[in-house]
C-alpha atoms as a PDB file:
ATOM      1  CA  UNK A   1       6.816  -5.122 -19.681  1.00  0.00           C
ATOM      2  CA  UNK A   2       5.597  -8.618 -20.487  1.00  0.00           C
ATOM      3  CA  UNK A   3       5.310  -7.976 -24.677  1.00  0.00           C
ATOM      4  CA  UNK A   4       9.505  -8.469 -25.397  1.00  0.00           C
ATOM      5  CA  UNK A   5       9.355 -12.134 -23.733  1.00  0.00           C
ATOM      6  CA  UNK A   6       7.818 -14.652 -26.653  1.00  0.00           C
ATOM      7  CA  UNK A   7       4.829 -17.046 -25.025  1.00  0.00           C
ATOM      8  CA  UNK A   8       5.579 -20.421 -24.887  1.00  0.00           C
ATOM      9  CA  UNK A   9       3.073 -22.557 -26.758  1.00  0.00           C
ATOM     10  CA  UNK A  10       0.785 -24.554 -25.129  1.00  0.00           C
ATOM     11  CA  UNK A  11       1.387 -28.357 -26.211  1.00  0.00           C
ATOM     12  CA  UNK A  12      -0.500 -30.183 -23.522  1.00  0.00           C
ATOM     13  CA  UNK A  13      -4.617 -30.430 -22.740  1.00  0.00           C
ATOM     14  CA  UNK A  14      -5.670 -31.987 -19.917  1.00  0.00           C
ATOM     15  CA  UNK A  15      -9.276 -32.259 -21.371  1.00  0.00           C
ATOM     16  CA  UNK A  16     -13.284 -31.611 -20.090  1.00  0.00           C
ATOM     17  CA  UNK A  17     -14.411 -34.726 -17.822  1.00  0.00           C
ATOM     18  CA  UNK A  18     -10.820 -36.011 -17.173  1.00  0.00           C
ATOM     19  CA  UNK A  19      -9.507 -36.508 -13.524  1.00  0.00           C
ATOM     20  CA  UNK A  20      -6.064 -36.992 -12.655  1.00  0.00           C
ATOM     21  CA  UNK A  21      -4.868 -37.339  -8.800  1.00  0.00           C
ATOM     22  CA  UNK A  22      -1.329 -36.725  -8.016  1.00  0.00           C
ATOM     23  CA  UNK A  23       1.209 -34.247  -8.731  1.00  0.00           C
ATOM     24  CA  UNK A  24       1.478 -32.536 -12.425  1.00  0.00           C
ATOM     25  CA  UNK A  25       5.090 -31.494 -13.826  1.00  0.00           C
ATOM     26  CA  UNK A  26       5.357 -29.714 -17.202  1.00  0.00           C
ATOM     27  CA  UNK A  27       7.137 -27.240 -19.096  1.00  0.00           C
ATOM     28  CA  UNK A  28       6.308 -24.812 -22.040  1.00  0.00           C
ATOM     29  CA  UNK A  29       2.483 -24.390 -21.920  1.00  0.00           C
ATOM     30  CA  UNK A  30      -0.413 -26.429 -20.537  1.00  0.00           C
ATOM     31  CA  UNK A  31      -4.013 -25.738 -20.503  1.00  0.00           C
ATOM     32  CA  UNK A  32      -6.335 -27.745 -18.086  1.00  0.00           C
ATOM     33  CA  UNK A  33     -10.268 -28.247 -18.854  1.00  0.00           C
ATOM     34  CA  UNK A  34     -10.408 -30.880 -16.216  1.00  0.00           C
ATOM     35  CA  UNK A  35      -9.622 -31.886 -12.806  1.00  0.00           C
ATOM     36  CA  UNK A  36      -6.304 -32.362 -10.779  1.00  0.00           C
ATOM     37  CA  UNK A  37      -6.121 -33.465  -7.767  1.00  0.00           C
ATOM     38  CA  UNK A  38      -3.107 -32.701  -6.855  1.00  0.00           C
ATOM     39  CA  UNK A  39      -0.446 -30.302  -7.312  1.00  0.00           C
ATOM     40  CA  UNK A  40       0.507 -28.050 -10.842  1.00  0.00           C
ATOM     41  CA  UNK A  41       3.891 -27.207 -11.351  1.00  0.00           C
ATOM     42  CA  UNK A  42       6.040 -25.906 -14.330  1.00  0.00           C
ATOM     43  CA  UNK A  43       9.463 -26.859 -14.163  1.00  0.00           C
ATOM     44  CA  UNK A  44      11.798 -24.494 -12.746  1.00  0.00           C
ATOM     45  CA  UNK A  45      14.111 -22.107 -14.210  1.00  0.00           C
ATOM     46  CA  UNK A  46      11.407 -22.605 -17.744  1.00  0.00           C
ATOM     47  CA  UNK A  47       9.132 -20.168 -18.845  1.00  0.00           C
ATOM     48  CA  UNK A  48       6.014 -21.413 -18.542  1.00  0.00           C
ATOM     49  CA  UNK A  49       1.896 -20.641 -19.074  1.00  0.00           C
ATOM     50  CA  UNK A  50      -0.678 -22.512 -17.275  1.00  0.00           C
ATOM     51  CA  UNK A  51      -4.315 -21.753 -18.824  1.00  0.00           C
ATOM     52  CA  UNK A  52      -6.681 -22.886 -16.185  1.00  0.00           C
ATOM     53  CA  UNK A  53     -10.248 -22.919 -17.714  1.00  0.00           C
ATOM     54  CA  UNK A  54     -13.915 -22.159 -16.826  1.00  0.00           C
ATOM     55  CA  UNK A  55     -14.617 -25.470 -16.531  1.00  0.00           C
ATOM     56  CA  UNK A  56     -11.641 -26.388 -14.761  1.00  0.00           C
ATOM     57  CA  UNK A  57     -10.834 -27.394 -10.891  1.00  0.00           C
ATOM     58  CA  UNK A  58      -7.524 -27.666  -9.186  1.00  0.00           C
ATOM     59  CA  UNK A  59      -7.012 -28.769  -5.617  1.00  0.00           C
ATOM     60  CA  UNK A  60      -3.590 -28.096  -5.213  1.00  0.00           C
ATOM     61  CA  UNK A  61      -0.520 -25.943  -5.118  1.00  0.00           C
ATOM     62  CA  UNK A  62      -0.147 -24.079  -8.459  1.00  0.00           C
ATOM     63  CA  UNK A  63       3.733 -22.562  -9.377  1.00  0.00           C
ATOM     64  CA  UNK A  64       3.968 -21.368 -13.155  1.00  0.00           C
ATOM     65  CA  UNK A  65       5.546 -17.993 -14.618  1.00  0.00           C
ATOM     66  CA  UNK A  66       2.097 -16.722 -16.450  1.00  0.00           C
ATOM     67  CA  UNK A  67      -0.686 -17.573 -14.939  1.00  0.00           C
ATOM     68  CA  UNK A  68      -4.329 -17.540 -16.532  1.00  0.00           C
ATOM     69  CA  UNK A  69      -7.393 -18.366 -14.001  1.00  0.00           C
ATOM     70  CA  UNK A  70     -10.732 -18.767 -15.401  1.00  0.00           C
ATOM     71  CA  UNK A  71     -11.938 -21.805 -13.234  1.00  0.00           C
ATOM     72  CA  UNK A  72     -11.676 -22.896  -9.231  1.00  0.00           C
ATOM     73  CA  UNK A  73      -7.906 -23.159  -7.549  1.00  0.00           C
ATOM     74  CA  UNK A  74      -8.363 -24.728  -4.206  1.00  0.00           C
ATOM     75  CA  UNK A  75      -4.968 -24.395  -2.507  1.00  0.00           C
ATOM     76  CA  UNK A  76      -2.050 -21.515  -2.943  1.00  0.00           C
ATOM     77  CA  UNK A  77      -1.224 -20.284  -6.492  1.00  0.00           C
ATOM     78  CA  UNK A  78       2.137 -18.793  -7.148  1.00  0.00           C
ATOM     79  CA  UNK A  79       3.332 -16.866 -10.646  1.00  0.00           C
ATOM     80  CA  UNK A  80       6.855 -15.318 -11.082  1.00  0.00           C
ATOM     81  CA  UNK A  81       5.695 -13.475 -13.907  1.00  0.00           C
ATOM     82  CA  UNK A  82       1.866 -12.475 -14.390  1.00  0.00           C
ATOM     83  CA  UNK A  83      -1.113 -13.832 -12.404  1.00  0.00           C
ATOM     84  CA  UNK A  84      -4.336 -13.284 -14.635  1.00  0.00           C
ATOM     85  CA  UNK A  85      -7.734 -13.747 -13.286  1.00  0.00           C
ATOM     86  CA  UNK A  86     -10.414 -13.900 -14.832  1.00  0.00           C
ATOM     87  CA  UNK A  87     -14.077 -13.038 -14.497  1.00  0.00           C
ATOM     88  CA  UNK A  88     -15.018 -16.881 -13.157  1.00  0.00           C
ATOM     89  CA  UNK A  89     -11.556 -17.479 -11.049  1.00  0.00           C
ATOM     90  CA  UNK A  90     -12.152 -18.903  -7.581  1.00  0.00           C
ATOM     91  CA  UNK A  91      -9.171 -19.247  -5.470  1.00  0.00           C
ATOM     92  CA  UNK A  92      -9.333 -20.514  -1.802  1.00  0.00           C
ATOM     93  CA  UNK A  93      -5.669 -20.239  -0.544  1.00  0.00           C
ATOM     94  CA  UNK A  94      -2.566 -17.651  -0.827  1.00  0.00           C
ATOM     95  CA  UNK A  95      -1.310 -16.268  -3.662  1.00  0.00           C
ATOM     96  CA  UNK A  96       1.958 -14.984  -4.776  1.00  0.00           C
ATOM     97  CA  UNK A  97       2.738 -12.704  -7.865  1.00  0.00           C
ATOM     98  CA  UNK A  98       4.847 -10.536  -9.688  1.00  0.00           C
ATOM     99  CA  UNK A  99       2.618  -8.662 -11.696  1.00  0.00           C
ATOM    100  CA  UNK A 100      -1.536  -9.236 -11.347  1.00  0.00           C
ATOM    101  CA  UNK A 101      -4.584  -8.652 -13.495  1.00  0.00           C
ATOM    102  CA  UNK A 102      -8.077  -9.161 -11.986  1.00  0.00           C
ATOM    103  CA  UNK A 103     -11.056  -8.780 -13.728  1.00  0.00           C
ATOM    104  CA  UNK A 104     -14.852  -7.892 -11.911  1.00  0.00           C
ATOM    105  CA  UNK A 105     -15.916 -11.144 -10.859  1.00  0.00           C
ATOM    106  CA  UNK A 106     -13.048 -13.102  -9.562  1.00  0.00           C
ATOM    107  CA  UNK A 107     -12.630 -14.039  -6.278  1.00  0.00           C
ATOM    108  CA  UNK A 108      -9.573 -14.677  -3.650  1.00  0.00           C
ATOM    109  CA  UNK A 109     -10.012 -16.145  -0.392  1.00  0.00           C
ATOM    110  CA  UNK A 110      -6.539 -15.809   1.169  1.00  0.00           C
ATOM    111  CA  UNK A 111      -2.894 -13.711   1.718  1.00  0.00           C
ATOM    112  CA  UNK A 112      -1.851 -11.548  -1.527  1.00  0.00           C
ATOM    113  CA  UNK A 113       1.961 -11.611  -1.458  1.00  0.00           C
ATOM    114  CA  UNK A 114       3.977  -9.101  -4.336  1.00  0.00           C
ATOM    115  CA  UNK A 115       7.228 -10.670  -5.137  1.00  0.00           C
ATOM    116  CA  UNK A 116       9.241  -7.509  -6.788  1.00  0.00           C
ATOM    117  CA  UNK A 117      11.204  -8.525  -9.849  1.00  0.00           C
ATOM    118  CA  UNK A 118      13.876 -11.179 -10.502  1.00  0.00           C
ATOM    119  CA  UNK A 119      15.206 -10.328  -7.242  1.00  0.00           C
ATOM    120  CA  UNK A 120      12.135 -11.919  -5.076  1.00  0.00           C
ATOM    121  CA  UNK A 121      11.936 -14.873  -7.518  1.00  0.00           C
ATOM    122  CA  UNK A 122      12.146 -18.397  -5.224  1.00  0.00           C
ATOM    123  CA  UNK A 123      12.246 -16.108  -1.849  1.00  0.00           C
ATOM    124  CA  UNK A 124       9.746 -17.299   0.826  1.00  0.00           C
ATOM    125  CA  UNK A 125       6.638 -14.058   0.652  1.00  0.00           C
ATOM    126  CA  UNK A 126       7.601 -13.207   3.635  1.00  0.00           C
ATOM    127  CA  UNK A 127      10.680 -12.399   2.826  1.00  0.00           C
ATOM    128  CA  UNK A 128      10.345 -10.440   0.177  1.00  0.00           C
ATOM    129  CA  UNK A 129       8.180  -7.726   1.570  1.00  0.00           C
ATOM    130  CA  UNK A 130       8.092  -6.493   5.547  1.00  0.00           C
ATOM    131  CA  UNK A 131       4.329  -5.596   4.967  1.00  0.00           C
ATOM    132  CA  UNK A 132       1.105  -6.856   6.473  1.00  0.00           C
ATOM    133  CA  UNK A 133      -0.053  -9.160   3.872  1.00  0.00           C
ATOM    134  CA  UNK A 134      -3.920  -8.428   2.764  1.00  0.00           C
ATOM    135  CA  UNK A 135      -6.942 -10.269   3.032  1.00  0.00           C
ATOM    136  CA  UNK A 136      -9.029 -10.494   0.564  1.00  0.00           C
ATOM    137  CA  UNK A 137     -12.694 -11.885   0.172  1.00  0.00           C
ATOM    138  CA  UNK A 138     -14.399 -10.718  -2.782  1.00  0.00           C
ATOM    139  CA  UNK A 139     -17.813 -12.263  -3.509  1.00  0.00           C
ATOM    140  CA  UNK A 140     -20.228  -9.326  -4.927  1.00  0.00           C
ATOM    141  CA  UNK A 141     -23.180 -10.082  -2.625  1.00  0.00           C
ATOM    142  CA  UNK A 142     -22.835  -6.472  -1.264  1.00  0.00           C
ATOM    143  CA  UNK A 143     -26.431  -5.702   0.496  1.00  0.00           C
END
């Protein structure tokens, strides 16, 4: 499904201890180790990957097409093509996805919204689907 499209490289680091407040544009591939304050977005009609690390913290709307989530997202992530998370991913806000892989240990505190296909692509959520959306609060301290 997602093995005939070639992966962008990723040409741009925002490094570990680095803070940067506003709003983030980029294209191609971008990996973040730091902090943004502020929002993430790829440019449109691009494909795009947005590696957000272990380390890393975003408060902020993030919009990319692949999506990998290893750190804290404060604020509503959306990916057009593939929304990975990762065993450390926080996310406090909605998210919005084509296609999603969650591993044990990430956590979503918000709406999950399924856009379907090229077709849903730039539609509102709630367009796209006449369904409930779900809640989800995952956190593992099950007693």
């Amino acid at each position: 499904m997602f093995g005939s499209k070639k992966q962008p490289a990723i040409r741009s680091l925002i490094g570990e201890g680095t803070v940067i407040q506003g709003t983030l544009r980029f294209s191609d591939g971008l990996r973040i180790d730091g902090e943004i304050q502020g929002d993430v977005i790829a440019s449109a009609n691009d494909t795009s990957i947005l590696v957000i690390s272990e380390k890393a913290k975003v408060t902020g709307t993030v919009k990319a097409g692949h999506v990998i989530i290893n750190g804290t997202v404060i604020g509503p992530v959306e990916s057009n093509h593939l929304l990975e998370l990762q065993p450390k991913a926080h996310i406090q806000g909605d998210v919005v996805y084509e296609a999603l892989e969650m591993h044990q240990g990430a956590t979503i505190e918000g709406a999950l919204h399924r856009i379907s296909g090229s077709a849903g692509r730039g539609v509102a959520p709630a367009l796209v689907e006449d369904k409930p959306s779900l809640k989800l609060l995952a956190t593992g301290n099950d007693k």
